[in-house]
Structure formats: structure tokens, C-alpha cells
C-alpha atoms as a PDB file:
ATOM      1  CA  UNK A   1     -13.321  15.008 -27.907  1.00  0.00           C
ATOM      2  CA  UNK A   2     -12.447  12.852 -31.115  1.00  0.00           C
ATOM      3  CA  UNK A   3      -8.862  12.494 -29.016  1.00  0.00           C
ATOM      4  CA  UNK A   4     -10.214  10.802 -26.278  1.00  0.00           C
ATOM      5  CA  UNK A   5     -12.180   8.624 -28.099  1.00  0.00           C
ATOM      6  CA  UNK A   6      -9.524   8.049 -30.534  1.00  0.00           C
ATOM      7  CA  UNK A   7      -7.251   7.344 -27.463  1.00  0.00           C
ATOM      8  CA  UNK A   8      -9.605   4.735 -25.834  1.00  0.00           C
ATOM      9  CA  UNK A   9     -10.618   2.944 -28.933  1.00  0.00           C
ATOM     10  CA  UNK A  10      -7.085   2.379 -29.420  1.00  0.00           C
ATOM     11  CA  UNK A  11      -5.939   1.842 -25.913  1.00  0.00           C
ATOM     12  CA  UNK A  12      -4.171  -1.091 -26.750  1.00  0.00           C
ATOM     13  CA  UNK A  13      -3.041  -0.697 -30.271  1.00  0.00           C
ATOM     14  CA  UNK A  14       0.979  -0.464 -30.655  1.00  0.00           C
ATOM     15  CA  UNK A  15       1.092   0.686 -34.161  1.00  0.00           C
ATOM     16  CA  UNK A  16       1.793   4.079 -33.733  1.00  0.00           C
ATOM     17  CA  UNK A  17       5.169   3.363 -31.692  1.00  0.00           C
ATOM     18  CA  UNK A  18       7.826   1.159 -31.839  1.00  0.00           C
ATOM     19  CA  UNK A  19       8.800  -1.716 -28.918  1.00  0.00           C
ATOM     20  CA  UNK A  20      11.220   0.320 -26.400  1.00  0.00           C
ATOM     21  CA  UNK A  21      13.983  -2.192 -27.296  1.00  0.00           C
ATOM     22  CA  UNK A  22      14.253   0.206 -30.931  1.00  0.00           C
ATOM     23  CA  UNK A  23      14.037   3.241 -29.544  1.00  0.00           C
ATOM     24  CA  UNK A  24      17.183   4.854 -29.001  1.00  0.00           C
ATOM     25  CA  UNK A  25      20.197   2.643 -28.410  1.00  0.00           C
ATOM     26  CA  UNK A  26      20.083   0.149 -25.620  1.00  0.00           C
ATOM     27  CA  UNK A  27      22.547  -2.301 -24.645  1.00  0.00           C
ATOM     28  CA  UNK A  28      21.423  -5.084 -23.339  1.00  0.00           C
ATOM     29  CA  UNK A  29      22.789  -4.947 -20.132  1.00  0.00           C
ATOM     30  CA  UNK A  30      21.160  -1.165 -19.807  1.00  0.00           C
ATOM     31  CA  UNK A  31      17.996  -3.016 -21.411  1.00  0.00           C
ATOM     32  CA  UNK A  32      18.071  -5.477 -18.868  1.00  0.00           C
ATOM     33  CA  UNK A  33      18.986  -3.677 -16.206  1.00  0.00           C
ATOM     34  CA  UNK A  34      15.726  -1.491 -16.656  1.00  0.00           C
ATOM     35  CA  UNK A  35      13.584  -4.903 -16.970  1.00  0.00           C
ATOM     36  CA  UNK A  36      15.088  -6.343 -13.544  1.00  0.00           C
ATOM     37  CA  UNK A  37      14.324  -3.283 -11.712  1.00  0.00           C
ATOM     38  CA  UNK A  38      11.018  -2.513 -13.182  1.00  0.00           C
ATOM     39  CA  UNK A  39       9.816  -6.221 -12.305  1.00  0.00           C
ATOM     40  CA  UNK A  40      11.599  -6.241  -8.954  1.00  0.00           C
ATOM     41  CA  UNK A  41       9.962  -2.750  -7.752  1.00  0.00           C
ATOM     42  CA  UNK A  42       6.669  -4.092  -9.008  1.00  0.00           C
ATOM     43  CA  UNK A  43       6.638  -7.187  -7.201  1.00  0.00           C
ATOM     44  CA  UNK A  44       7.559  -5.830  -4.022  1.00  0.00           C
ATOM     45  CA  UNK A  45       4.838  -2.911  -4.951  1.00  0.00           C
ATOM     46  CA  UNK A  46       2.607  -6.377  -5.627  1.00  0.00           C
ATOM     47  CA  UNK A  47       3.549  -7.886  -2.397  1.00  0.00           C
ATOM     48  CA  UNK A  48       3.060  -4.749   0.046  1.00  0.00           C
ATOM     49  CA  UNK A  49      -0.744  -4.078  -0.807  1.00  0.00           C
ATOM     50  CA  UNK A  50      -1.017  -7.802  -0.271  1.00  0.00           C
ATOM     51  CA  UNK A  51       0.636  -7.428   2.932  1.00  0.00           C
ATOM     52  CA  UNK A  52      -1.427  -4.403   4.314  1.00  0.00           C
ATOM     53  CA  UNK A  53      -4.736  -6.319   2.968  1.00  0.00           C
ATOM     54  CA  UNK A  54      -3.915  -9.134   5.040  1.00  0.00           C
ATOM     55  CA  UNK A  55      -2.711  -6.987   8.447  1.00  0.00           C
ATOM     56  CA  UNK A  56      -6.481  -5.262   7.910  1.00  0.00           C
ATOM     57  CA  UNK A  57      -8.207  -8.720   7.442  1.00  0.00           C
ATOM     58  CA  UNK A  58      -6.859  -9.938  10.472  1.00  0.00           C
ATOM     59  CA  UNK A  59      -8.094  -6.830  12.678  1.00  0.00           C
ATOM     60  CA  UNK A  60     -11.866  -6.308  13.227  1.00  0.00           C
ATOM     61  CA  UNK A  61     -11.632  -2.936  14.348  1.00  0.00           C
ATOM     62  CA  UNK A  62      -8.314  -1.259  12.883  1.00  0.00           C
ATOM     63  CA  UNK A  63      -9.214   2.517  12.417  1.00  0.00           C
ATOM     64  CA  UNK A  64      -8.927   4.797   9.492  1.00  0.00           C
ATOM     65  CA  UNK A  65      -9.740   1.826   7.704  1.00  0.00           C
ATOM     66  CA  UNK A  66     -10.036   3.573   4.385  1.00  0.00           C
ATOM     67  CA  UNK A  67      -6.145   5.061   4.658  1.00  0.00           C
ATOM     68  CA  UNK A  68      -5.422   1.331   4.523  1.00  0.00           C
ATOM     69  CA  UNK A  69      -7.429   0.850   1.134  1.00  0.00           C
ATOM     70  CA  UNK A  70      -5.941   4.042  -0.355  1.00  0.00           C
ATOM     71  CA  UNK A  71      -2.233   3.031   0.391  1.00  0.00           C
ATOM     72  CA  UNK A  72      -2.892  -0.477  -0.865  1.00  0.00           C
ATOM     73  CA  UNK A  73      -4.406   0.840  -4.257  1.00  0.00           C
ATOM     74  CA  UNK A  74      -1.796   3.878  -4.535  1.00  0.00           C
ATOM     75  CA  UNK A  75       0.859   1.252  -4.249  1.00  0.00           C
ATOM     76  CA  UNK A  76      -0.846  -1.250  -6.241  1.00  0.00           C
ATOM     77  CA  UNK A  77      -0.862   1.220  -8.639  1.00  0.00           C
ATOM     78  CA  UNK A  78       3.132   2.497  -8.641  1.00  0.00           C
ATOM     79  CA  UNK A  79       3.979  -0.861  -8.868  1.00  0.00           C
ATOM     80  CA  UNK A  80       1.218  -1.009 -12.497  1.00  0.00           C
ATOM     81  CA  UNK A  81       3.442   1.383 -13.891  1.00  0.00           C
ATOM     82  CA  UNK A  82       6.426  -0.138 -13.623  1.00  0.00           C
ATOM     83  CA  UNK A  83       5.304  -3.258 -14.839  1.00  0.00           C
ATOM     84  CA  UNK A  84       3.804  -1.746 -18.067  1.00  0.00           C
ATOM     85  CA  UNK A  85       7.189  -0.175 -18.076  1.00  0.00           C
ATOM     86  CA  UNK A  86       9.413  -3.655 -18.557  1.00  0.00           C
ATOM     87  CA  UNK A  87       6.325  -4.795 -21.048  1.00  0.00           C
ATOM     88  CA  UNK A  88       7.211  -1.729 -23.213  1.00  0.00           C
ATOM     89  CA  UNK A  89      10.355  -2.939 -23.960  1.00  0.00           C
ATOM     90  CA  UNK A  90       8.209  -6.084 -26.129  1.00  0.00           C
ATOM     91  CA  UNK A  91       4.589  -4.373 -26.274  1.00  0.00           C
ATOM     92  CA  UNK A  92       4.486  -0.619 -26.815  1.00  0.00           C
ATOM     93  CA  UNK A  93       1.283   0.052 -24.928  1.00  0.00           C
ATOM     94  CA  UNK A  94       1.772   3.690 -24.179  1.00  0.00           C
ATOM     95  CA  UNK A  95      -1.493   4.722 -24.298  1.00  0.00           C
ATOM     96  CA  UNK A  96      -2.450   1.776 -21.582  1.00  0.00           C
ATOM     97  CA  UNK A  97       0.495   2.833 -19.726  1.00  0.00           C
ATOM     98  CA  UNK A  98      -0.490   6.371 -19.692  1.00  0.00           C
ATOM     99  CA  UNK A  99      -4.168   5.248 -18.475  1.00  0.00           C
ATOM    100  CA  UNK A 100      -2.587   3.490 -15.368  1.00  0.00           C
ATOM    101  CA  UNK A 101      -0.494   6.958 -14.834  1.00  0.00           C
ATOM    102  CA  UNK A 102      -3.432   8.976 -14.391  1.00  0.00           C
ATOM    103  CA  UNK A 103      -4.969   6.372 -12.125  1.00  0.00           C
ATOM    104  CA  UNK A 104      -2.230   6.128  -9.968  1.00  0.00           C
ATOM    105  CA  UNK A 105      -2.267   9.921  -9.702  1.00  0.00           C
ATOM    106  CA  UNK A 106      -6.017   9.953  -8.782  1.00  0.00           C
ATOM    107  CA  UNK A 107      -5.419   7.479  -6.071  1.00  0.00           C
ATOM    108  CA  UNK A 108      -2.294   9.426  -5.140  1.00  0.00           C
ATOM    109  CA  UNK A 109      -3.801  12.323  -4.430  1.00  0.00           C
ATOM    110  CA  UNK A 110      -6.677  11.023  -2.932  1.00  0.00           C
ATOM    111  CA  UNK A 111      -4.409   9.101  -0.633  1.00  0.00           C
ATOM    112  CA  UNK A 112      -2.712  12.641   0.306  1.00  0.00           C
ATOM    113  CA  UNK A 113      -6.120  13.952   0.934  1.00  0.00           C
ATOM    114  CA  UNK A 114      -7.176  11.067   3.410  1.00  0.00           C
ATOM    115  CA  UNK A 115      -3.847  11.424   4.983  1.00  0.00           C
ATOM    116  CA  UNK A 116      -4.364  15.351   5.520  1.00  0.00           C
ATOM    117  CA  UNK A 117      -7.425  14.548   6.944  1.00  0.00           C
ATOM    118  CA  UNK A 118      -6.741  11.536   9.071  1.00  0.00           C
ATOM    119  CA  UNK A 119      -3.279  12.253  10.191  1.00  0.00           C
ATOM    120  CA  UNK A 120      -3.822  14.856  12.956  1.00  0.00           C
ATOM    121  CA  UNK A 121      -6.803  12.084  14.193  1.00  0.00           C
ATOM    122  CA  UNK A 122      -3.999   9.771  14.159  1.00  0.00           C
ATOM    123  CA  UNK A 123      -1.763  11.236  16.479  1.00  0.00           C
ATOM    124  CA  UNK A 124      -4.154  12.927  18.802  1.00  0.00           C
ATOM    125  CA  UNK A 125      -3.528  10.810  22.276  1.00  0.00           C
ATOM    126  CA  UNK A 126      -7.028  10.652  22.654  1.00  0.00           C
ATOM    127  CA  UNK A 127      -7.369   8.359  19.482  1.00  0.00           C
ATOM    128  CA  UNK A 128      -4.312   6.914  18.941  1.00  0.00           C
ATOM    129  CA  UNK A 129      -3.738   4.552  22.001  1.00  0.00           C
ATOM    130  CA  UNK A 130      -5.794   5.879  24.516  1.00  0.00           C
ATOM    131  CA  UNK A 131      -8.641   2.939  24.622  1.00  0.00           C
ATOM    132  CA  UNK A 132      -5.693   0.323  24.036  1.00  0.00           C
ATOM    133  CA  UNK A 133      -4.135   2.361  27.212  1.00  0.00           C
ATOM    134  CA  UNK A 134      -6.914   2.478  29.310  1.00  0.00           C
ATOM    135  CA  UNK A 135      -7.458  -1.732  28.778  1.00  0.00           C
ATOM    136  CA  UNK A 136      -3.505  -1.946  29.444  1.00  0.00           C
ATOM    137  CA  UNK A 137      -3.969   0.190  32.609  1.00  0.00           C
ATOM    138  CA  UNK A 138      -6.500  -2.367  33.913  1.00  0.00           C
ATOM    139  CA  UNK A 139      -5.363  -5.194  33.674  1.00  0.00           C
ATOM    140  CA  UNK A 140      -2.284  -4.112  35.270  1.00  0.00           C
ATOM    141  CA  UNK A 141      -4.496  -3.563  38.124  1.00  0.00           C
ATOM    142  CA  UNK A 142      -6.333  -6.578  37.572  1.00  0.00           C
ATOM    143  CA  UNK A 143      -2.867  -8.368  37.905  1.00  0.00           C
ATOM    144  CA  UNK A 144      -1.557  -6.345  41.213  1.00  0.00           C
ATOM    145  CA  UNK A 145      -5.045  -8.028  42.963  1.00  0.00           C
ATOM    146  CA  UNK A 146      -4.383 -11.177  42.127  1.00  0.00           C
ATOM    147  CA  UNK A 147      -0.745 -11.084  43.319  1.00  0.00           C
ATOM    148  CA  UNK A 148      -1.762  -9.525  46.516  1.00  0.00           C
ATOM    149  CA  UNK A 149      -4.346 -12.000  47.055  1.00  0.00           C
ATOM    150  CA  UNK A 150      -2.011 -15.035  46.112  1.00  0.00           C
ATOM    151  CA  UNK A 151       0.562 -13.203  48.412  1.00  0.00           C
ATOM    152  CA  UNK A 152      -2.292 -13.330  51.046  1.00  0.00           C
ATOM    153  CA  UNK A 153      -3.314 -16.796  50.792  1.00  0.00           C
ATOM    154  CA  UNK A 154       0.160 -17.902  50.791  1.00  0.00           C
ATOM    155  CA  UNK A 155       0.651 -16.534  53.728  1.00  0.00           C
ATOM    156  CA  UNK A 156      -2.414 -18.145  55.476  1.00  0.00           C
ATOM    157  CA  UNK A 157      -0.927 -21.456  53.915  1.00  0.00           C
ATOM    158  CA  UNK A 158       2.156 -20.754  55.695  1.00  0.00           C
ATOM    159  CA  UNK A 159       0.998 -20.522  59.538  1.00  0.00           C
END
């Protein structure tokens, strides 16, 4: 138990490890390399959860709502770690970085959880289309009257 406490009273202390940049030997092309990536995959990892949150604001009714939420924290999440990841090269936080680990496996398995569940809902054909169907279905039919009723009074028009 003293661990844990030890751990979170000193979640964001660095003294017990060095900056990544003097660990081992990195050149800074490899250095940089690492940086680029980590900051590229977590903005695009920054930018997708935005996305998704945006594509369920604009829908009043989207089902499975909550598989949205999941994947937009799970991926929030990845992208957390690799953030913390280029900041380790300046700031050792490994014990912060470790925190947003286990997160980001909570959500992820939560997220497989909801998908296990949801999934099969998903692609039943009673769920998944069928009331977006149906609507489809009549209006098509909607549309065939009025063409054969503009077809009609064209034709009285005509004579």
C-alpha cells in the first residue's frame, strides 16, 4: 500500500529517472524522429475523437451512442500516451505516463466490451437500416404518385 501512495504522491516528480534524451544513446535524428511521430500520431489521435464528437453532435438520434463515447476516449487516450512519450524525452514523467497507460487500458477494454455487446445489434438488419429503409421505401412510393399524377394532369393539359 505504501507503493501506491508513494507512487501518487510523486506522480509527477522526475527525480528518480533521467530525461529520455540520456538514456541510452540517441542521435538526434533517431531522437527526433521518435518526437515527430509521437506528436504526429497524437494529433491525429487528438483530431479523430474531435471528429467523432462532432459527427454525434450533429445527429439527434445516432444509436449505440455510448460506442461513440468509448472510441472517442480510447483514442483520446492512445494518442495521451504518445504525447507523454515525446515529453519524456525533456520531462521524465514515467509514473504520469504509466497512469495514462492503465487508463487507456480501462477504456480499452471497456470499449471491447461495448463492442462485444453492441456489434451483433449492429449488424442485425432489423436495427441497422431497417427504419432508415422502411422511410426510403416510402417515399419512393410517395414519389411514383406524384409522377403518375403529374403524368395524369399533363395529359388532361394536353387534349
Amino acid at each position: 500500500m505504501s507503493e501506491i501512495i508513494d507512487f501518487f504522491l510523486n506522480l509527477f516528480g522526475t527525480a528518480d529517472w533521467p530525461p529520455r534524451w540520456v538514456c541510452g544513446k540517441w542521435s538526434d535524428f533517431h531522437g527526433w524522429l521518435y518526437i515527430g511521430s509521437d506528436v504526429t500520431i497524437w494529433l491525429a489521435y487528438f483530431i479523430i475523437p474531435v471528429v467523432i464528437l462532432w459527427f454525434v453532435q450533429q445527429r439527434p438520434k445516432i444509436p449505440f451512442l455510448p460506442v461513440f463515447w468509448l472510441f472517442a476516449a480510447f483514442i483520446l487516450l492512445c494518442g495521451a500516451t504518445h504525447i507523454i512519450d515525446a515529453i519524456i524525452f525533456w520531462w521524465p514523467a514515467y509514473r504520469l505516463s504509466a497512469l495514462i497507460k492503465f487508463f487507456t487500458a480501462i477504456v480499452s477494454l471497456a470499449t471491447v466490451f461495448a463492442l462485444i455487446r453492441d456489434l451483433p445489434k449492429l449488424l442485425d438488419s432489423k436495427v441497422s437500416g431497417a427504419s432508415e429503409s422502411n422511410e426510403i421505401s416510402r417515399l419512393l412510393a410517395e414519389l411514383k404518385e406524384k409522377d403518375a399524377e403529374i403524368l395524369r394532369l399533363n395529359r388532361q393539359l394536353s387534349k
